[in-house]
Protein backbone atom coordinates (compact mmCIF):
# COMPACT_ATOMS: atom_id res chain seq x y z
CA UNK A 1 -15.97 17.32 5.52
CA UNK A 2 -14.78 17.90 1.97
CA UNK A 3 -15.28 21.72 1.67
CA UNK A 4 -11.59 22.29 1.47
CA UNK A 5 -11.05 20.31 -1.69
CA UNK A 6 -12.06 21.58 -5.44
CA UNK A 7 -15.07 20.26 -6.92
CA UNK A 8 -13.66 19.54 -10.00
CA UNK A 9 -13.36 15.23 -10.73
CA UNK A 10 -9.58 16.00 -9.49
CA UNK A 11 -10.81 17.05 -6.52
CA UNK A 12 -13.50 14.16 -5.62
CA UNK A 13 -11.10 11.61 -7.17
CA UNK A 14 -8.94 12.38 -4.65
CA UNK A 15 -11.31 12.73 -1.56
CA UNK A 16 -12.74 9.05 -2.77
CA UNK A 17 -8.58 8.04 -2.72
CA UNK A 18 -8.03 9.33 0.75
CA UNK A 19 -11.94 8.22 2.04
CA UNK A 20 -10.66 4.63 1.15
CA UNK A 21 -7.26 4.67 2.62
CA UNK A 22 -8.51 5.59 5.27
CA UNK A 23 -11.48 3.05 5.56
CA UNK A 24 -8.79 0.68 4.98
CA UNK A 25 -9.29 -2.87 6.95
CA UNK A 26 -6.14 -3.32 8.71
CA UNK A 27 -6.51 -0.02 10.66
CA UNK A 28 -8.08 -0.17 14.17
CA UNK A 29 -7.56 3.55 15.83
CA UNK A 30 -6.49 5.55 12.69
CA UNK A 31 -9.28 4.75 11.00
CA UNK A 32 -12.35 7.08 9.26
CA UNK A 33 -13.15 7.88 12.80
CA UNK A 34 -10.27 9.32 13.68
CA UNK A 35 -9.91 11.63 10.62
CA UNK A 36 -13.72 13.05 11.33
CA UNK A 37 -12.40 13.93 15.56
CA UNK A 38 -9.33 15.63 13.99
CA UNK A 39 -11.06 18.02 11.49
CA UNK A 40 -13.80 19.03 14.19
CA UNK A 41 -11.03 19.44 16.79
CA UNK A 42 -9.36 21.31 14.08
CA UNK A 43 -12.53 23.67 13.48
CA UNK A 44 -13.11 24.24 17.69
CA UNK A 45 -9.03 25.40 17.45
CA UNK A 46 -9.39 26.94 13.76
CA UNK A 47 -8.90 31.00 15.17
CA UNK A 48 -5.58 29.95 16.45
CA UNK A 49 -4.36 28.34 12.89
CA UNK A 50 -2.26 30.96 10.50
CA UNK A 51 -4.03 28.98 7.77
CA UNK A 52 -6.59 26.43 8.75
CA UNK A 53 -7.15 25.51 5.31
CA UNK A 54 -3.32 24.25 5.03
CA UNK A 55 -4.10 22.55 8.59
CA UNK A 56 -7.52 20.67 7.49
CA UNK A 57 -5.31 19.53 4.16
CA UNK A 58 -2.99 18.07 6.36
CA UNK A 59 -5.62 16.38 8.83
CA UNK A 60 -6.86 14.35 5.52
CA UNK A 61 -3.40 13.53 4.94
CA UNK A 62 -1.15 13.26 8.35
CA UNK A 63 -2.36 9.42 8.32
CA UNK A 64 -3.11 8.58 4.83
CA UNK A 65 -0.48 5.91 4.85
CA UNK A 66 -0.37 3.96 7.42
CA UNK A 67 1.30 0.55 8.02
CA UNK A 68 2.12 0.88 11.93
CA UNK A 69 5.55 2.28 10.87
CA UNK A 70 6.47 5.47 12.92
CA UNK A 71 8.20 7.85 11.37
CA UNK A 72 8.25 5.80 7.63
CA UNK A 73 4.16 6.51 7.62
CA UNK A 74 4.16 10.43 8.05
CA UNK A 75 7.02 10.82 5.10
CA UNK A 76 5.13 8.23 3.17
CA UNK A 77 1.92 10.34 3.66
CA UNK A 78 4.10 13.50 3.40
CA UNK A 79 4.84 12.63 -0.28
CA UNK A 80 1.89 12.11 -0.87
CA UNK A 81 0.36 14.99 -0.19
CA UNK A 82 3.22 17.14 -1.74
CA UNK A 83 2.58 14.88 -4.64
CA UNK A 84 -1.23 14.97 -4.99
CA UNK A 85 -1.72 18.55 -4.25
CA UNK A 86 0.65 19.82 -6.36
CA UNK A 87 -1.24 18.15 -8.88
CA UNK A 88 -4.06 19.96 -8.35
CA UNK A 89 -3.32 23.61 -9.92
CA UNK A 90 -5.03 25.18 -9.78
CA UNK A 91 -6.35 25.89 -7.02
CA UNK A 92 -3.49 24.72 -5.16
CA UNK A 93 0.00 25.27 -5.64
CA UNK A 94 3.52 24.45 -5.06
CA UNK A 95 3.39 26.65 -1.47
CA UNK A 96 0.07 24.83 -0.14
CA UNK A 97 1.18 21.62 -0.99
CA UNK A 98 4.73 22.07 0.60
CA UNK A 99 2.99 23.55 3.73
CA UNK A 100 0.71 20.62 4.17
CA UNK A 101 3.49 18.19 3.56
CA UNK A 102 5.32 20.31 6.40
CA UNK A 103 2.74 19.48 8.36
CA UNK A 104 2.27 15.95 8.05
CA UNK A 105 5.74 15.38 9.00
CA UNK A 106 5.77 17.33 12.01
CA UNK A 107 3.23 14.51 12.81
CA UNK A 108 5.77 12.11 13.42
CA UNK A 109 7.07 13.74 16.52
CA UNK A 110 4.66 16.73 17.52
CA UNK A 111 7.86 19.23 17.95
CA UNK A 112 7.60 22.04 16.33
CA UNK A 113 9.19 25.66 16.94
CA UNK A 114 7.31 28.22 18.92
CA UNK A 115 5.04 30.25 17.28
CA UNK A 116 4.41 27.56 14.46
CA UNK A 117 0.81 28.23 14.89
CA UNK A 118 -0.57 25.61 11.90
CA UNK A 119 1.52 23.01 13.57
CA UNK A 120 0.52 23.65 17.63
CA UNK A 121 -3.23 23.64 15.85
CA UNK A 122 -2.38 20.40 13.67
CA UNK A 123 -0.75 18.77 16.41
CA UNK A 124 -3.30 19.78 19.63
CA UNK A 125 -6.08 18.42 16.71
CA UNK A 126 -4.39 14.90 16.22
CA UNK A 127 -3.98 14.59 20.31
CA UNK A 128 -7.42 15.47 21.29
CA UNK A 129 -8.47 11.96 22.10
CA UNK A 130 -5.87 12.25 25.11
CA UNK A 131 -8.25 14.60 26.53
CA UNK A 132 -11.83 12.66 26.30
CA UNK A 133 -13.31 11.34 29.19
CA UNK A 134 -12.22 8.07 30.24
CA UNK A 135 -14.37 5.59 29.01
CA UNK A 136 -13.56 7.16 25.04
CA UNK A 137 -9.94 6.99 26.11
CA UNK A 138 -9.90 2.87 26.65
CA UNK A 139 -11.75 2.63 23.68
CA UNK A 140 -8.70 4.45 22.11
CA UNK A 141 -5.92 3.03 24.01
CA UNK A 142 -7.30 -0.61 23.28
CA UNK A 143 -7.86 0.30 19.50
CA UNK A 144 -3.99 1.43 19.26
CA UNK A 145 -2.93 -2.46 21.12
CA UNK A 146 -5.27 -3.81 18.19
CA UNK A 147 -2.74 -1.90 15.69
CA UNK A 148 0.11 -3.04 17.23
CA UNK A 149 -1.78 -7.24 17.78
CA UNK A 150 1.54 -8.64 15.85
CA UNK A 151 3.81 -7.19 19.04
CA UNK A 152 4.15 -9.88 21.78
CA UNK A 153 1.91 -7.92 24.44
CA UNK A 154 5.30 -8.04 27.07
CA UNK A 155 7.26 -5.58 24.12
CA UNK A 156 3.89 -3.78 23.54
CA UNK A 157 3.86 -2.59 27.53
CA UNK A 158 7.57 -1.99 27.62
CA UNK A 159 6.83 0.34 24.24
CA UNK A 160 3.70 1.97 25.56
CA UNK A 161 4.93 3.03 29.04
CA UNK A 162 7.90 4.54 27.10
CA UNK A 163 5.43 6.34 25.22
CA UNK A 164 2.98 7.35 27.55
CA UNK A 165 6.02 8.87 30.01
CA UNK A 166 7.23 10.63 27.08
CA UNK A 167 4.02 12.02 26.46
CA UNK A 168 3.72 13.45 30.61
CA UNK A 169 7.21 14.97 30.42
CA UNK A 170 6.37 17.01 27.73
CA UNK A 171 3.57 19.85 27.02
CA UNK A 172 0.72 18.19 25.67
CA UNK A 173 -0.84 20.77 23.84
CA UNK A 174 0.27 24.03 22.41
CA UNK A 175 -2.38 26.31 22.21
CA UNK A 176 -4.31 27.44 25.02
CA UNK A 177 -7.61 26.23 23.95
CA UNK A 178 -6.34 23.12 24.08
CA UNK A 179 -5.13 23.32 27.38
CA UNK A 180 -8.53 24.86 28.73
CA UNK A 181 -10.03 22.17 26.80
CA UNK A 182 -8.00 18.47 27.18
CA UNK A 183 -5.10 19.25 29.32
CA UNK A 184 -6.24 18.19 32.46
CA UNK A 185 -8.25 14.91 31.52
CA UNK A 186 -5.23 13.83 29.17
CA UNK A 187 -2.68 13.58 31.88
CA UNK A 188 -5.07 11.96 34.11
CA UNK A 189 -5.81 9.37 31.51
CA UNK A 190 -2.17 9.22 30.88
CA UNK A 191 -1.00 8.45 33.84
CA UNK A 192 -4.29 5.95 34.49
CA UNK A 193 -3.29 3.62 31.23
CA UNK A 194 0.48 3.95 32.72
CA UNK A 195 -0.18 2.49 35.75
CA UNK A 196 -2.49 -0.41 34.62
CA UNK A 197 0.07 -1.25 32.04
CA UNK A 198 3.06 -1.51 34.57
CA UNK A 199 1.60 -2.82 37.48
């Protein structure tokens, strides 16, 4: 899970940095867990990546902060990447560690322009868990209400369904592996948690 760092004590100080960030207590759904599904959904979608190297950077990275702050958490964990790669030269330079920080902040939204092939991969990696079967799925969508446990549970609905129709008027995934692969089950579960949640 580390290949894609050096093995230099740069390079395993900073896997042991991210490791505990991301191991950190508070978190309920973006949690180690979560970073291990991303990189092996990023490896089964790794062919359609310009660089999957850049991409696996920015798995370890697209959540590294994360206070349940939209938006504030990707630039936050945006920095840091451009900070802490950069850092790193060599092996990695000013162009990786801009391109990974590109990454992580297309995070915050999942748009990204067509033919932005580390971003559809980055992106269709990150949203996998739409597309599990439906028992994995509540364990997610009950793991994201633990995140959010300081929201009165009548806001937390009202926020959710707003989500979740966002999500089903949009693509879900842009490359066509992932669409073979999750499409289908993610809007079903989609729609499913809608329902319960507005009924």
């Amino acid at each position: 899970m580390t290949q894609d760092f050096p093995h230099s004590p740069a390079g395993r100080a900073l896997v042991a940095e991210l490791s505990a960030r991301w191991a950190e207590p508070h978190r309920r759904y973006h949690t180690t867990r979560h970073l291990t599904e991303v990189l092996a959904a990023v490896d089964t979608l790794q062919d359609h990546a310009h660089d999957v190297r850049a991409v696996r950077l920015a798995a370890w990275f697209h959540d590294a902060v994360y206070d349940g702050r939209p938006g504030l958490d990707e630039e936050r964990s945006a920095q840091l990447a451009q900070s802490r790669l950069a850092a790193l030269r060599p092996p990695f330079g000013r162009e990786v560690a801009h391109e990974v920080a590109r990454l992580v902040r297309v995070t915050a939204t999942h748009a990204y322009e067509e033919g932005d092939a580390n971003a559809a991969v980055l992106c269709d990696a990150d949203l996998a868990v739409l597309g599990q079967p439906s028992g994995d799925y509540d364990v997610y969508a009950r793991a994201i209400r633990q995140e959010y446990r300081h929201v009165p549970d009548p806001l937390f609905r009202v926020g959710r369904a707003e989500v979740l129709r966002r999500l089903l008027d949009s693509p879900l995934y842009g490359t066509r592996m992932a669409r073979d692969l999750w499409e289908d089950q993610a809007r079903h579960n989609l729609a499913r948690e809608l329902r319960h949640i507005t009924d």
